[in-house]
N, C-alpha and C. Protein backbone atom coordinates (compact mmCIF):
# COMPACT_ATOMS: atom_id res chain seq x y z
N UNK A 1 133.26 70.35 114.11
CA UNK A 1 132.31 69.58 114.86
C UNK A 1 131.07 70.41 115.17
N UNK A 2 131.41 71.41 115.81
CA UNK A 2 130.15 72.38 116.16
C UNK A 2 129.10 72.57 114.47
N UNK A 3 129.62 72.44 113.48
CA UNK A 3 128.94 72.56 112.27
C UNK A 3 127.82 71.33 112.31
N UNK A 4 128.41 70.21 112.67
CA UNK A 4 127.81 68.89 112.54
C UNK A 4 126.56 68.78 113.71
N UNK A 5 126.81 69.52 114.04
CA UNK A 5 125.59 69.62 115.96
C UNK A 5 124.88 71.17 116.12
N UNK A 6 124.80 71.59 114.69
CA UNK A 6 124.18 73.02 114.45
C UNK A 6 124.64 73.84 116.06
N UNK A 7 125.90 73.88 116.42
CA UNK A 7 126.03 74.50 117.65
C UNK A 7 127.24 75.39 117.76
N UNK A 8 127.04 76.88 118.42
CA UNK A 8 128.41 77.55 118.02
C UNK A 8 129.63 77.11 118.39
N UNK A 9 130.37 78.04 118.04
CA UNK A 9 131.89 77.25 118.69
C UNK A 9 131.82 77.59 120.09
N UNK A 10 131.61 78.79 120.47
CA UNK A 10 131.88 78.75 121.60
C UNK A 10 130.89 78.41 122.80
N UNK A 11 129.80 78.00 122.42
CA UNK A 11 129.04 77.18 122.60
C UNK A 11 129.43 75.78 123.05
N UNK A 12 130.27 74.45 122.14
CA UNK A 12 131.06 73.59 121.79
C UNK A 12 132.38 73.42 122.90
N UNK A 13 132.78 74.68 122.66
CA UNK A 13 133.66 74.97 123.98
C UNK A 13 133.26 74.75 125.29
N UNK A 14 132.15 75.51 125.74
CA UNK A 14 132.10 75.17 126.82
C UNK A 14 131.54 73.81 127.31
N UNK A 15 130.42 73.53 125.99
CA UNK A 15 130.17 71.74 126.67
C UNK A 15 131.80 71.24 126.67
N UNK A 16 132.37 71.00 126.00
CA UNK A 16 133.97 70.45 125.74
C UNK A 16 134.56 70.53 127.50
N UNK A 17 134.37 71.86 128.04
CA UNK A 17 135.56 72.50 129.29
C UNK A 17 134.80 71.30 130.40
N UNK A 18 132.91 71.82 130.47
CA UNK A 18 132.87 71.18 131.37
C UNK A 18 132.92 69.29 131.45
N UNK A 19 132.93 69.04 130.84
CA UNK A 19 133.62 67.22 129.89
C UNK A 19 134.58 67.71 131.06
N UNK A 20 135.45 68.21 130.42
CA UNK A 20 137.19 68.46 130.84
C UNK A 20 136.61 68.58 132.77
N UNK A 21 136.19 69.31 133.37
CA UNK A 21 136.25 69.69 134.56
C UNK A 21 135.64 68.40 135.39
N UNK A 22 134.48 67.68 134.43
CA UNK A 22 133.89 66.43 135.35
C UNK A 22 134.98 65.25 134.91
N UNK A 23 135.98 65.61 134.66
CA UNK A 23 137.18 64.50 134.10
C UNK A 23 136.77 63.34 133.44
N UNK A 24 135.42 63.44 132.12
CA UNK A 24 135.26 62.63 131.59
C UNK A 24 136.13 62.71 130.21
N UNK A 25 136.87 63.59 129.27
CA UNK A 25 137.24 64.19 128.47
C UNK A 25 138.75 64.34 128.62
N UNK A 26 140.01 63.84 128.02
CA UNK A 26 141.37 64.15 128.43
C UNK A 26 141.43 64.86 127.04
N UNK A 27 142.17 66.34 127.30
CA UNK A 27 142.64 67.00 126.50
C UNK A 27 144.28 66.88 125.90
N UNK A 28 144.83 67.46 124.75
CA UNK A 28 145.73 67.54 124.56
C UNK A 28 145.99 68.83 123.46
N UNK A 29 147.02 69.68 123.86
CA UNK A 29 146.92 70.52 122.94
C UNK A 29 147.93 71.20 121.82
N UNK A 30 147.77 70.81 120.42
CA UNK A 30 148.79 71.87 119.37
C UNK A 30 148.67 72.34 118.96
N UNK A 31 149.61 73.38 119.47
CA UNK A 31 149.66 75.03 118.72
C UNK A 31 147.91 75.35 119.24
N UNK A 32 147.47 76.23 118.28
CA UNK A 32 146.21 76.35 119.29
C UNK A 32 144.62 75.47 119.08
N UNK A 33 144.68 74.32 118.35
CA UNK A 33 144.12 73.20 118.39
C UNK A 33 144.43 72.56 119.74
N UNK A 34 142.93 72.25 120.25
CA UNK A 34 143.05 71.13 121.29
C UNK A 34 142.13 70.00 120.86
N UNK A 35 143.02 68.86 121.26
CA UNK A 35 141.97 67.64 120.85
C UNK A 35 141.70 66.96 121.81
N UNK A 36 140.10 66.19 121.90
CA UNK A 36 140.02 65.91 122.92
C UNK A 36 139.72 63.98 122.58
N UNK A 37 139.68 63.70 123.95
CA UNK A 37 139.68 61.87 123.84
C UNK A 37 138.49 61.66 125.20
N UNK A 38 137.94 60.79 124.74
CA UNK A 38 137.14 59.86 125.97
C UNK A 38 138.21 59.11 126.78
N UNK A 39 137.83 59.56 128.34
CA UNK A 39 138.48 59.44 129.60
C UNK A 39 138.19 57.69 129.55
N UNK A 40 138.83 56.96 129.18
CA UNK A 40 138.26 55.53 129.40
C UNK A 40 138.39 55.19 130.99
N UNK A 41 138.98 55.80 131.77
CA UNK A 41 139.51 54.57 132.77
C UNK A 41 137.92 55.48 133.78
N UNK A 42 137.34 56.31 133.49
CA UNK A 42 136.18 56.67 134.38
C UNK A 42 135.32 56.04 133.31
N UNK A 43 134.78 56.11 132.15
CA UNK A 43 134.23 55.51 131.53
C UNK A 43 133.50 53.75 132.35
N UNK A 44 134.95 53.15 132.01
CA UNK A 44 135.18 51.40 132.94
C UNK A 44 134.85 51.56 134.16
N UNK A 45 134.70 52.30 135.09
CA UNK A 45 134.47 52.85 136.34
C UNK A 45 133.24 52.79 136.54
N UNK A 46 132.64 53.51 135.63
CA UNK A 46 131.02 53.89 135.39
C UNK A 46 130.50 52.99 134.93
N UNK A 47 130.95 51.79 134.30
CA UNK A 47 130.21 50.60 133.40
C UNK A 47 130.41 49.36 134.97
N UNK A 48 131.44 49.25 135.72
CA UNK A 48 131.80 48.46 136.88
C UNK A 48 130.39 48.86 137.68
N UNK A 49 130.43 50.02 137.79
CA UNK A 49 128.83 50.27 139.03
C UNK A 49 128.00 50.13 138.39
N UNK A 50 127.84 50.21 137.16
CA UNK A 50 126.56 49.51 136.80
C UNK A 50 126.11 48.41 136.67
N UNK A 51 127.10 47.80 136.42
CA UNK A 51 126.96 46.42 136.10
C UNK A 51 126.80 46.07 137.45
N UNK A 52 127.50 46.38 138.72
CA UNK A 52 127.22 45.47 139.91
C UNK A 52 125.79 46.12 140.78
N UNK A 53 125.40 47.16 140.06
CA UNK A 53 124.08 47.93 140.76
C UNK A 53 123.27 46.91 140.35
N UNK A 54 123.05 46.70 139.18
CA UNK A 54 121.98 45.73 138.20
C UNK A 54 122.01 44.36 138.47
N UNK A 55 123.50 43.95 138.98
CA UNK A 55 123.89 42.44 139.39
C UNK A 55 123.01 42.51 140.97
N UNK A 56 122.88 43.37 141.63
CA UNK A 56 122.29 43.19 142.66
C UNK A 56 120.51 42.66 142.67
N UNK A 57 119.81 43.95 141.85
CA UNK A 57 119.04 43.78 141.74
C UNK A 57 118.66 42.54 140.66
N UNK A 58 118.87 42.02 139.63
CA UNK A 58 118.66 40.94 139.18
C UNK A 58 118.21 39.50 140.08
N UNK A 59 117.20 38.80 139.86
CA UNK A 59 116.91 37.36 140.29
C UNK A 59 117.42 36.32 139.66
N UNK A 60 118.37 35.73 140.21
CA UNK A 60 118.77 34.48 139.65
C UNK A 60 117.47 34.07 138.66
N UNK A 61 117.90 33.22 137.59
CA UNK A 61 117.20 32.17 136.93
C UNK A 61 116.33 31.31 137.33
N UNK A 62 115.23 31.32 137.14
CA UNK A 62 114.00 30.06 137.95
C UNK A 62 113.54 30.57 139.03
N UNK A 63 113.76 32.11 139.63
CA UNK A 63 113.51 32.65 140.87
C UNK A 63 112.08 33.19 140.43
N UNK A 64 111.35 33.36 141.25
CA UNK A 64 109.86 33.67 140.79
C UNK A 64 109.64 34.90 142.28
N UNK A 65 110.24 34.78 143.22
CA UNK A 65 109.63 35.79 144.05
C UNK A 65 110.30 36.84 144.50
């Protein structure tokens, strides 16, 4: 991956840890490969406040003021 994002490994690593530390990133690890996954249930979390931040501010339909 780091090849694909001209970025070192250990470079890669640490964006990766801090993912891992703001618990957006669930790790799993074999042998000494770790793979990582998108945290969905903060993901849905983060899409819920947005959606009701934006639902606030939005004007109904036909509203002009």
């Amino acid at each position: 991956m780091a090849e694909q994002f001209d970025i070192s490994a250990p470079s890669m690593s640490h964006h990766f840890n801090v993912l891992k530390q703001a618990e957006l990133v669930n790790t799993r690890r074999e042998g000494q490969q770790i793979f990582y996954s998108l945290n969905a249930t903060v993901m849905q979390e983060m899409l819920v406040l947005m959606m009701d931040l934006f639902a606030k501010n939005e004007k109904p339909i036909g509203e002009t003021s």
